[in-house]
Protein backbone atom coordinates (compact mmCIF):
# COMPACT_ATOMS: atom_id res chain seq x y z
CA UNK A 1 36.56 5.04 -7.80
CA UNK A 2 33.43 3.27 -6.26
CA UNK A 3 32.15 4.99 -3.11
CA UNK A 4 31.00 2.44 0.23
CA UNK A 5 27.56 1.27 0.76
CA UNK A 6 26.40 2.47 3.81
CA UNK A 7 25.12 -0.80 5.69
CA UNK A 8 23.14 -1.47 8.88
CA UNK A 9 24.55 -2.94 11.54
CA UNK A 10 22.37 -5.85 13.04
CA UNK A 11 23.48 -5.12 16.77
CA UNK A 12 21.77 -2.41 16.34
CA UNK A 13 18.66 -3.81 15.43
CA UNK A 14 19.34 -6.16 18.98
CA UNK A 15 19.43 -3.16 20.47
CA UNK A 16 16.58 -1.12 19.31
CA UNK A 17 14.85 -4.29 20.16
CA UNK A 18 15.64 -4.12 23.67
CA UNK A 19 14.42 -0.07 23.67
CA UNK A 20 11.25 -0.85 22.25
CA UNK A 21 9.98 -4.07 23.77
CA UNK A 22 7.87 -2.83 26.67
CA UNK A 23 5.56 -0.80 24.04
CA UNK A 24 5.83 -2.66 20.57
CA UNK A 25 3.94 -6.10 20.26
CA UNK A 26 5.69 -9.01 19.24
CA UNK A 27 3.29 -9.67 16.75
CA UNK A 28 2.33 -13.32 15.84
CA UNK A 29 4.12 -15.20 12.43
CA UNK A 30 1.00 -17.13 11.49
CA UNK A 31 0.88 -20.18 9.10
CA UNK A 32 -2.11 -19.52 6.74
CA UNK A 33 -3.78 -22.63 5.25
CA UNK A 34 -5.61 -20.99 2.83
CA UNK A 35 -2.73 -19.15 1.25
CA UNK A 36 -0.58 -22.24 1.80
CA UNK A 37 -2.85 -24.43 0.16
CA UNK A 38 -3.54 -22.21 -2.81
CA UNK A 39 0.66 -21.76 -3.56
CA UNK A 40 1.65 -25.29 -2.46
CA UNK A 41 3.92 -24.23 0.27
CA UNK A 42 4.18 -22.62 3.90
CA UNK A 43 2.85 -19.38 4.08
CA UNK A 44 3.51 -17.45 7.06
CA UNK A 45 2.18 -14.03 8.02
CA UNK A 46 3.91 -12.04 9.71
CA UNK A 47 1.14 -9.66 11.35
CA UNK A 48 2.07 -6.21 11.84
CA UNK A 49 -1.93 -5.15 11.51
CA UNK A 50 -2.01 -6.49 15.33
CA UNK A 51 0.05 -3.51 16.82
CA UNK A 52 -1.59 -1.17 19.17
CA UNK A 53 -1.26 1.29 15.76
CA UNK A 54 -2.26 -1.68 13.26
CA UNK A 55 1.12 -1.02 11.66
CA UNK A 56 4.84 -1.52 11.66
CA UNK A 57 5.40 2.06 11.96
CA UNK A 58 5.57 2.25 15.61
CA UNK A 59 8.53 0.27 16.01
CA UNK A 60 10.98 2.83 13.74
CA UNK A 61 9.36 6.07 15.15
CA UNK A 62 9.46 5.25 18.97
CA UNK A 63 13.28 3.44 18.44
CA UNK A 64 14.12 7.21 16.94
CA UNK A 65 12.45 8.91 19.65
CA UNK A 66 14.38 6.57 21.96
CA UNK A 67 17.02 7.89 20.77
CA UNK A 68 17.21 11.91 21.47
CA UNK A 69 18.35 13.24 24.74
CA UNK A 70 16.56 15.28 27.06
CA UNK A 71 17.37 18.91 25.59
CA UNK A 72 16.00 17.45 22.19
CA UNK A 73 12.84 16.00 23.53
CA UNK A 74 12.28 19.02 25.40
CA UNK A 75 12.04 21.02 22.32
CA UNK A 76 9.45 18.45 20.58
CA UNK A 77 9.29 16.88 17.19
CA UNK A 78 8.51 17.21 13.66
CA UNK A 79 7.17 14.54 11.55
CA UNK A 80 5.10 14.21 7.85
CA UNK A 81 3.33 11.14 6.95
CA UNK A 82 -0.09 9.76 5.08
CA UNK A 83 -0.99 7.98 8.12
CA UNK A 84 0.67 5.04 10.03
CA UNK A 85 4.06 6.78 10.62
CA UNK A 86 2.37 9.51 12.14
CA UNK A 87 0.21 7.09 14.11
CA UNK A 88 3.76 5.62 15.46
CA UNK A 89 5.08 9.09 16.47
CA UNK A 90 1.63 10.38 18.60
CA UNK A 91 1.52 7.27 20.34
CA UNK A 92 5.25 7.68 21.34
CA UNK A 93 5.16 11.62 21.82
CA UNK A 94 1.67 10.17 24.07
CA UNK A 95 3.83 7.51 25.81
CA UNK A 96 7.07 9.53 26.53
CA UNK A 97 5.13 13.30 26.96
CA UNK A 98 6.99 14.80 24.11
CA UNK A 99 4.79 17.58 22.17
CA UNK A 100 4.90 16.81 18.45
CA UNK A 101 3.39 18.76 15.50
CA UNK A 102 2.35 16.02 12.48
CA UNK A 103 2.05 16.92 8.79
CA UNK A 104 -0.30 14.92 6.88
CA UNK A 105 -1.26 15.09 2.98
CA UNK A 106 -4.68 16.05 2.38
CA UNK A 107 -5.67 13.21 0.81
CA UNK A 108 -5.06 11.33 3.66
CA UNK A 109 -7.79 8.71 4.47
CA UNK A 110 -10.28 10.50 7.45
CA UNK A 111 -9.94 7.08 9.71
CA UNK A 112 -6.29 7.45 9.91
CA UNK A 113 -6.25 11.27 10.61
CA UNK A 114 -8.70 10.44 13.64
CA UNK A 115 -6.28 7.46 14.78
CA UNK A 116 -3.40 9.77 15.01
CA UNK A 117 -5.48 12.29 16.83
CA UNK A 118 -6.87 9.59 19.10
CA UNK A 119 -3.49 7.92 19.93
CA UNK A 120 -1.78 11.53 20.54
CA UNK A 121 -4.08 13.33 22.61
CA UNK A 122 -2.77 16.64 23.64
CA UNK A 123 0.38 15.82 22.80
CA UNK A 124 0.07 16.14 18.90
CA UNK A 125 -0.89 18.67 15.94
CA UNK A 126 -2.26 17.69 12.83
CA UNK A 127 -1.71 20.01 10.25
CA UNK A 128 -3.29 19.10 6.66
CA UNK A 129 -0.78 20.09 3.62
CA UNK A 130 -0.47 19.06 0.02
CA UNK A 131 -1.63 16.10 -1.77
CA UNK A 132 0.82 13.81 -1.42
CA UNK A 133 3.39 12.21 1.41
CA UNK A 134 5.89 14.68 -0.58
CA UNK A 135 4.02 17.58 -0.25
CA UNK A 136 3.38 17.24 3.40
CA UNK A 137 7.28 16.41 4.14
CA UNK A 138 8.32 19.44 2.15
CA UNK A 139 6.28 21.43 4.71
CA UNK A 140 7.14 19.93 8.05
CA UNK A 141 10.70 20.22 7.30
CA UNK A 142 10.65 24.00 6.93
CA UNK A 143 8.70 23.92 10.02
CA UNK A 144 11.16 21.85 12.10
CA UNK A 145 13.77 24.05 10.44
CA UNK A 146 12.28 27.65 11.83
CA UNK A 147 10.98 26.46 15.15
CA UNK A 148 14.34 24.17 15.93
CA UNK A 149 12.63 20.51 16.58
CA UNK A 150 13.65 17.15 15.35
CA UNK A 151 12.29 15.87 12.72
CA UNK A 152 11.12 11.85 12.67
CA UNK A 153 11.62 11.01 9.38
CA UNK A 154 9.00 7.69 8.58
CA UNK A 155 11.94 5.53 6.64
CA UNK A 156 15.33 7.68 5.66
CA UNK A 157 16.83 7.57 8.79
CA UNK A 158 19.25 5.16 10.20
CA UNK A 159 17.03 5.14 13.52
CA UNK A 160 13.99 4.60 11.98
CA UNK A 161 15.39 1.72 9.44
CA UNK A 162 16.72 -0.11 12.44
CA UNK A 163 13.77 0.31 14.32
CA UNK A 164 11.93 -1.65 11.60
CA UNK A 165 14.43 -4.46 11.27
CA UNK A 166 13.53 -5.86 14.65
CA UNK A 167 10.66 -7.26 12.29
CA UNK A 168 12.94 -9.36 10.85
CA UNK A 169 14.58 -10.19 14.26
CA UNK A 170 10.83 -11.84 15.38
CA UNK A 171 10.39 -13.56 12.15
CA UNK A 172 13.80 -15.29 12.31
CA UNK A 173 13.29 -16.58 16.10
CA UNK A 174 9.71 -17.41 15.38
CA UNK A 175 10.85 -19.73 12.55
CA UNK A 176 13.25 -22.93 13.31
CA UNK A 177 13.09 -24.23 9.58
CA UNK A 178 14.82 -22.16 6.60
CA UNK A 179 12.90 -19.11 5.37
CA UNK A 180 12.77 -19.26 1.43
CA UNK A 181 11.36 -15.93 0.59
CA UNK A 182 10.43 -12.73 2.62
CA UNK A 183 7.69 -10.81 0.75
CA UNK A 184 7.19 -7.04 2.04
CA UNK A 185 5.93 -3.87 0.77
CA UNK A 186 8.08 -1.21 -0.39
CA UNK A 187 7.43 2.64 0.04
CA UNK A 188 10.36 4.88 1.08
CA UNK A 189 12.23 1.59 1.62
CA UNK A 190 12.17 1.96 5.83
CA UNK A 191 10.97 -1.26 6.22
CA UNK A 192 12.82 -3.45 3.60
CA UNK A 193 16.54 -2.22 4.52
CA UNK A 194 15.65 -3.32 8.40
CA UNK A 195 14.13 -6.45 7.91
CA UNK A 196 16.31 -7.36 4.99
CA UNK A 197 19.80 -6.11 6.72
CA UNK A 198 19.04 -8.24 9.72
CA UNK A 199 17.75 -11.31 6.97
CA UNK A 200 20.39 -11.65 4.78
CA UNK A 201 22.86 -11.44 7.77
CA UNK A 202 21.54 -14.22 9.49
CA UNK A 203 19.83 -16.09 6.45
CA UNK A 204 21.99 -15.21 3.58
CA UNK A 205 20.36 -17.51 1.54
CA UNK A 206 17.06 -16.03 2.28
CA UNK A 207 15.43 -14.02 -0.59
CA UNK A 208 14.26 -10.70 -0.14
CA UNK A 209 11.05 -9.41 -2.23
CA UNK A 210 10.48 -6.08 -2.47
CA UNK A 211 6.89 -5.39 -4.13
CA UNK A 212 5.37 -1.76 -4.98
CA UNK A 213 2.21 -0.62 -6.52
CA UNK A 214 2.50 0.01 -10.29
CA UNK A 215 1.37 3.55 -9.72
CA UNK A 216 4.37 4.03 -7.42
CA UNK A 217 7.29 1.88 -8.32
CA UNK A 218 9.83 4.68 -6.81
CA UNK A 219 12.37 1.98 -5.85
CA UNK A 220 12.58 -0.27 -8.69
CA UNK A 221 12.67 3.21 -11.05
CA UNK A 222 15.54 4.44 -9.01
CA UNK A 223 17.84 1.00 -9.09
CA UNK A 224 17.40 1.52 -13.08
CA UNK A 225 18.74 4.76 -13.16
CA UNK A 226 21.28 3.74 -10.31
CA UNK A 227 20.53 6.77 -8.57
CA UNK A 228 17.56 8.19 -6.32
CA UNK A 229 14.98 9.40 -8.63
CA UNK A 230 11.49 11.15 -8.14
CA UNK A 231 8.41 10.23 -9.73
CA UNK A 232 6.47 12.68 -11.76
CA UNK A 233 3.45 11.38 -10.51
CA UNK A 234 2.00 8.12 -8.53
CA UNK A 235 -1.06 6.95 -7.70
CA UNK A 236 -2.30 7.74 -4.63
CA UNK A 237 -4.27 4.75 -3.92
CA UNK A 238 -1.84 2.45 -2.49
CA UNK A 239 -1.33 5.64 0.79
CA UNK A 240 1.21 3.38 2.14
CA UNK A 241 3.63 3.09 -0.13
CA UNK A 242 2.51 5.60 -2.53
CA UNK A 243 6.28 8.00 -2.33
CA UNK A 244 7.59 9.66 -5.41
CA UNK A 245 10.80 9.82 -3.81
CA UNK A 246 12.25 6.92 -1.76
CA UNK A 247 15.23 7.72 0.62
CA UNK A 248 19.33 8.06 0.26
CA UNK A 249 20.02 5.73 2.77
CA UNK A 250 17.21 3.02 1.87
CA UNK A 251 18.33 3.11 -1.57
CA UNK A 252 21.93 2.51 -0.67
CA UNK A 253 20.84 -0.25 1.36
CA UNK A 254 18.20 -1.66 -0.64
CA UNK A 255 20.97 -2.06 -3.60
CA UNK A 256 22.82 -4.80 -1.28
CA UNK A 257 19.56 -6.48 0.56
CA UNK A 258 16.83 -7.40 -2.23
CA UNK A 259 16.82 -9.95 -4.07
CA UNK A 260 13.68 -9.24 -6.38
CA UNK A 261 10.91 -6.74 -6.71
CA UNK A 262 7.35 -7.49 -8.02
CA UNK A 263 5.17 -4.45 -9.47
CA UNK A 264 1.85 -5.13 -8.42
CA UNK A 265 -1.51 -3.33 -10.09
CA UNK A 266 -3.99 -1.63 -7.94
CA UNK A 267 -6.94 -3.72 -8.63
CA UNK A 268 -5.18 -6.62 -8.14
CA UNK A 269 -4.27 -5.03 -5.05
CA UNK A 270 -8.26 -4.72 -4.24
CA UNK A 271 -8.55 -8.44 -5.19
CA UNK A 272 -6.11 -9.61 -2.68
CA UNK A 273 -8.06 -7.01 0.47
CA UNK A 274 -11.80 -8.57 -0.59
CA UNK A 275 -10.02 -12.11 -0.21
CA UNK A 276 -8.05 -11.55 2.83
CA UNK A 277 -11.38 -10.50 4.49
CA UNK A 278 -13.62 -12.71 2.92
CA UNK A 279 -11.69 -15.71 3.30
CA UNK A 280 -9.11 -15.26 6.23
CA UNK A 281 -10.92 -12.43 8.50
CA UNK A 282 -8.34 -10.65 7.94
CA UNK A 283 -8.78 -6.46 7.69
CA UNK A 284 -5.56 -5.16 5.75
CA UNK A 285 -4.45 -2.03 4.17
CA UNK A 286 -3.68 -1.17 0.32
CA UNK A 287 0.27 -1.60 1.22
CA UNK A 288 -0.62 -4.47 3.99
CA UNK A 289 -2.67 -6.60 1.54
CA UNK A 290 0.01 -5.59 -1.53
CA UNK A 291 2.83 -8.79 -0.76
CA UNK A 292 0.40 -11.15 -0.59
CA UNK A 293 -0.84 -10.66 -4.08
CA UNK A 294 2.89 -10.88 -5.22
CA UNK A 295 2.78 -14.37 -4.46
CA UNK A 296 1.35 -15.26 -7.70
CA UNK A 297 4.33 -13.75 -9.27
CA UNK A 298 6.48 -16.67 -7.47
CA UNK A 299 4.04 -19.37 -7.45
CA UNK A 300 6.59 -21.79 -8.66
CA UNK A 301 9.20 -20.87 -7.11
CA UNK A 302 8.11 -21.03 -3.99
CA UNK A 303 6.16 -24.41 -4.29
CA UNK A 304 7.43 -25.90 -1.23
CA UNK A 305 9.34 -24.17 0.81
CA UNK A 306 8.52 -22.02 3.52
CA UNK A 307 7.85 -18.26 2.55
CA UNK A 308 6.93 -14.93 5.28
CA UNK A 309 4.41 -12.11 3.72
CA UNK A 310 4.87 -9.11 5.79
CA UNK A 311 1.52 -8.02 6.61
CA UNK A 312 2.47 -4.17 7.26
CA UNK A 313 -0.65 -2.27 8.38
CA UNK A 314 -4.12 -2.98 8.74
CA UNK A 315 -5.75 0.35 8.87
CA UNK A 316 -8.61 0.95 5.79
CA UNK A 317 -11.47 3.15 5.93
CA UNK A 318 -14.56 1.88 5.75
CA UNK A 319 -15.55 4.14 3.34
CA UNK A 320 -13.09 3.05 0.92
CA UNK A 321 -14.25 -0.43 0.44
CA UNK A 322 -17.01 0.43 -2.60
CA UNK A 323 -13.98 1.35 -4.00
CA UNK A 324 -11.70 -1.23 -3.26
CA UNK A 325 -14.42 -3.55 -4.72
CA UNK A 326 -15.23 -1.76 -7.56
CA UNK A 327 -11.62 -1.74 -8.67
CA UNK A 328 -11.24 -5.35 -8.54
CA UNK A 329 -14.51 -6.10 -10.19
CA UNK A 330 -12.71 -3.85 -12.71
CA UNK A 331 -9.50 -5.80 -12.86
CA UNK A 332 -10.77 -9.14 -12.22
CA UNK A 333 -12.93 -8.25 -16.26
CA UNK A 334 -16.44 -8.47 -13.96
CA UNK A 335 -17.18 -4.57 -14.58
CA UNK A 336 -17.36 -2.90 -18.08
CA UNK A 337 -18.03 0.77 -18.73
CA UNK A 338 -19.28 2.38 -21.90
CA UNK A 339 -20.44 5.45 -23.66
CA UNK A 340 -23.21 3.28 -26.13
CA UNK A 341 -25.03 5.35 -28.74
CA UNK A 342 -28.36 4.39 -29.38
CA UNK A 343 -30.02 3.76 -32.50
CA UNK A 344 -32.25 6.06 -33.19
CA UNK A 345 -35.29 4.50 -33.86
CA UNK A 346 -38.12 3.39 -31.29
CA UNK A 347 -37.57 0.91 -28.91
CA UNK A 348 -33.80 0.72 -28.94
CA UNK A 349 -33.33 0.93 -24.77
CA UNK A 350 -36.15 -2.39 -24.47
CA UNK A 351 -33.78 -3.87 -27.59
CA UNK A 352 -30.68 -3.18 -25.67
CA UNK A 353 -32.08 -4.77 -22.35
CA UNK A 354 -33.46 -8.00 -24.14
CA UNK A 355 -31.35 -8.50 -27.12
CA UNK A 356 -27.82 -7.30 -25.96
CA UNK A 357 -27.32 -7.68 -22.04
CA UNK A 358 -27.12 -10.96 -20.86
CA UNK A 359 -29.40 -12.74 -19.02
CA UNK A 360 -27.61 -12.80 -16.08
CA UNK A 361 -25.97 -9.20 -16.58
CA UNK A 362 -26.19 -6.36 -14.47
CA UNK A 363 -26.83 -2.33 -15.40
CA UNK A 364 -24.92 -0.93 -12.37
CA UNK A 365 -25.06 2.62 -13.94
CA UNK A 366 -26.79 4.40 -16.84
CA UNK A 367 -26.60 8.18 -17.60
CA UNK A 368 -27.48 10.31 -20.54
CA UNK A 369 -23.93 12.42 -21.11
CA UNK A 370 -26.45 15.00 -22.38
CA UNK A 371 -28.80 16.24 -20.49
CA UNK A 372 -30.46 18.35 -22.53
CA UNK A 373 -31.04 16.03 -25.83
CA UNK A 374 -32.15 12.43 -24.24
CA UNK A 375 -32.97 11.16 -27.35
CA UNK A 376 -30.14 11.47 -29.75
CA UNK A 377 -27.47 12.03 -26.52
CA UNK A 378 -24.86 9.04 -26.09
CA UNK A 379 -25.67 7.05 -22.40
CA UNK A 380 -22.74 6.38 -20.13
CA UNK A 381 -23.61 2.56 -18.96
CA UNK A 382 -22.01 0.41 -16.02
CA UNK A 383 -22.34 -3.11 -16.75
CA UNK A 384 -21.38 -5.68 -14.29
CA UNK A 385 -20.68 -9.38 -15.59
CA UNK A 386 -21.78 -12.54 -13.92
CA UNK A 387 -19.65 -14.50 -15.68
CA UNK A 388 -16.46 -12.39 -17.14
CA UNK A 389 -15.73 -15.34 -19.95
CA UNK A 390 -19.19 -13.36 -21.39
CA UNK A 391 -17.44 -9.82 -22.11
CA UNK A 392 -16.92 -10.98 -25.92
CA UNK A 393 -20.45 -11.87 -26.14
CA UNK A 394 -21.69 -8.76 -24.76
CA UNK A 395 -19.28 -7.13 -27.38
CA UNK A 396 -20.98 -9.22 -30.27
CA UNK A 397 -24.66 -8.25 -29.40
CA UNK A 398 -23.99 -5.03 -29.34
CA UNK A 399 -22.11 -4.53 -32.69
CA UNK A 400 -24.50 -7.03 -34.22
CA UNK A 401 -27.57 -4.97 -33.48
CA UNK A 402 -26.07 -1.41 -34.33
CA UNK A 403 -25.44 0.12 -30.93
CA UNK A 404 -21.70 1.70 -31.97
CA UNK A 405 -19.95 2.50 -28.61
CA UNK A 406 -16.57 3.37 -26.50
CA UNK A 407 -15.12 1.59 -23.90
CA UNK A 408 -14.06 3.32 -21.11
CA UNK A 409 -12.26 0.82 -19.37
CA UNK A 410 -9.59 1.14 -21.99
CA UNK A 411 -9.27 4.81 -22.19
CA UNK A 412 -7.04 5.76 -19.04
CA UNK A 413 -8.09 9.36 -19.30
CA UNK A 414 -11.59 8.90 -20.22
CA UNK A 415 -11.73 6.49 -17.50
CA UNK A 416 -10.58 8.69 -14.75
CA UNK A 417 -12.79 11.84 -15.96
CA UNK A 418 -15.91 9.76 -16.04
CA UNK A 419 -15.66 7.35 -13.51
């Protein structure tokens, strides 16, 4: 016997509209003409990265907050989050004078800890835990637990979820021509059982995307196994949407709302932030940027008709962007990392510089792995491409004139100790 889907019910998404309005932004649903040009259709973003918290995450936290009476709020609230959820519940507990204590990983970018500091004032505690989203939950729910406070959970709550539908409330009245395909991030699944439930009620015909880092495909993972599974491990880059574990309710509603997921790599990921910057002014997160670069998944599907990308949250860290551009110059085939072993014989470095880079090639790092024996020790050497069509070249030279060698860009674990 089959149990019943729990479902969301879209007058309550019109009414956590109603609670929320005089402190979320109706954010703008933008045509882009770059984006549109490049896919042959209408691509509208849906900008999230303009609320007061440059993310969606205000709208589920402050609807849940809404929600609890005046005993509750008295008591305060619990929540655990790698950065924008938490930025939604200080600026409510900020807005409503509720005292709230706010679990973050460790690893949590520095810019986001300081936003959630600077939009809850006195009114908040950060508390660093763990390295990941998981981590950091584990601990604020034994904390809510022995100190009796109410926890805010960032997507696997029925509060929250319909707190983030109203997204899809503003996208639908924003649009008077059919929507073909909703693109949106996916993390715990908050977001994509709000905005889909109020979607496919209204729009049945409407597709719903779902997309996820490849580090952290959570969702997709647990649909396979047709049951809520955890991750042994995910990569952390994607903070957003980086969950081992998505939620009970979001996967029961996920099940009836999306249509398709894409899995999207990280670099690609890092591609899609340079562009949106570079070419639309446009400052996104890992997770905000992540459903745009999906798009190439459905190029020709969605040739024209009129598709909405979710942009979800536009805080990054400054000090992340060497990063971000060094994995796409990675991805894109631009950057190339080796452990060469010289010849032994005099002259070999001037030999690799003339005869085996390119002329238009760049040494971007170069290290003896041995410190102590410089002349017989392998070199660890960063080369960046001008042209990446030249990588098989490169390769040529360098067997041609006796320099053996490893490539670290295709040794994950060499890769990640080195670089």
């Amino acid at each position: 016997m089959s149990t019943q889907l729990q479902t969301i019910d879209i007058k309550d998404i019109v009414i956590a509209n109603q609670m929320i309005k005089d402190v979320v932004t109706r954010t703008p649903l933008q045509k882009d003409p770059i984006l549109s040009e490049k896919y042959q259709c209408n691509v509208y973003l849906k900008r999230e990265d303009l609320q007061v918290v440059r993310s969606f995450k205000i709208r589920g936290a402050y609807n849940f907050m809404k929600s609890l009476d005046e005993v509750e709020l008295s008591k305060g609230v619990v929540c655990a989050s790698a950065g924008n959820h938490a930025q939604g519940v200080a600026y409510s507990c900020q807005a409503m004078k509720v005292k709230g204590k706010i679990f973050m990983p460790t690893t949590t970018p520095r810019q986001k800890v300081n936003r959630v500091a600077f939009f809850g004032g006195d009114y908040v505690d950060i508390i660093l835990t763990g390295d990941t989203f998981d981590d950091a939950s584990d601990e604020s729910k034994k904390y809510c637990q022995t100190h009796d406070m109410t926890f805010i959970h960032p997507f696997d709550d029925y509060r929250t979820i319909v707190g983030q539908g109203t997204i899809g409330l503003e996208i639908l009245e924003a649009m008077d021509q059919p929507i073909s395909h909703v693109f949106m991030s996916v993390g715990g699944g908050g977001l994509i059982s709000g905005v889909g439930s109020y979607i496919k009620n209204i729009s049945p015909k409407t597709k719903i995307i779902g997309v996820e880092p490849a580090g952290a495909a959570s969702m997709q993972a647990s649909i396979r196994s047709k049951k809520v599974v955890k991750l042994d491990y995910v990569d952390k880059f994607v903070d957003g949407a980086s969950v081992q574990r998505i939620g009970d309710l979001t996967f029961q509603v996920a099940q009836q709302v999306v249509d398709d997921f894409a899995t999207i790599p990280e670099g690609k990921i890092c591609t899609t932030i340079l562009d949106l910057y570079n070419e639309n002014a446009i400052v996104t997160e890992p997770a905000g940027a992540m459903p745009v670069s999906a798009l190439d998944d459905f190029k020709e599907e969605i040739k024209g008709k009129n598709v909405v990308v979710i942009i979800s949250g536009g805080n990054n860290d400054i000090d992340r962007m060497q990063d971000i551009k060094e994995r796409s110059l990675i991805y894109e085939g631009y950057k190339h990392y080796f452990i060469v072993n010289f010849p032994q014989r005099a002259g070999a470095l001037r030999e690799f510089l003339t005869l085996v880079l390119g002329e238009n090639d760049d040494i971007t790092r170069f290290e003896y792995t041995k410190k102590n024996n410089r002349d017989r020790g392998p070199v660890l050497v960063g080369i960046e491409l001008q042209d990446k069509n030249d990588y098989q070249s490169l390769i040529d030279r360098m067997e041609q004139k006796g320099f053996s060698y490893i490539e670290i860009n295709k040794d994950k674990d060499l890769f990640q100790l080195l670089i």
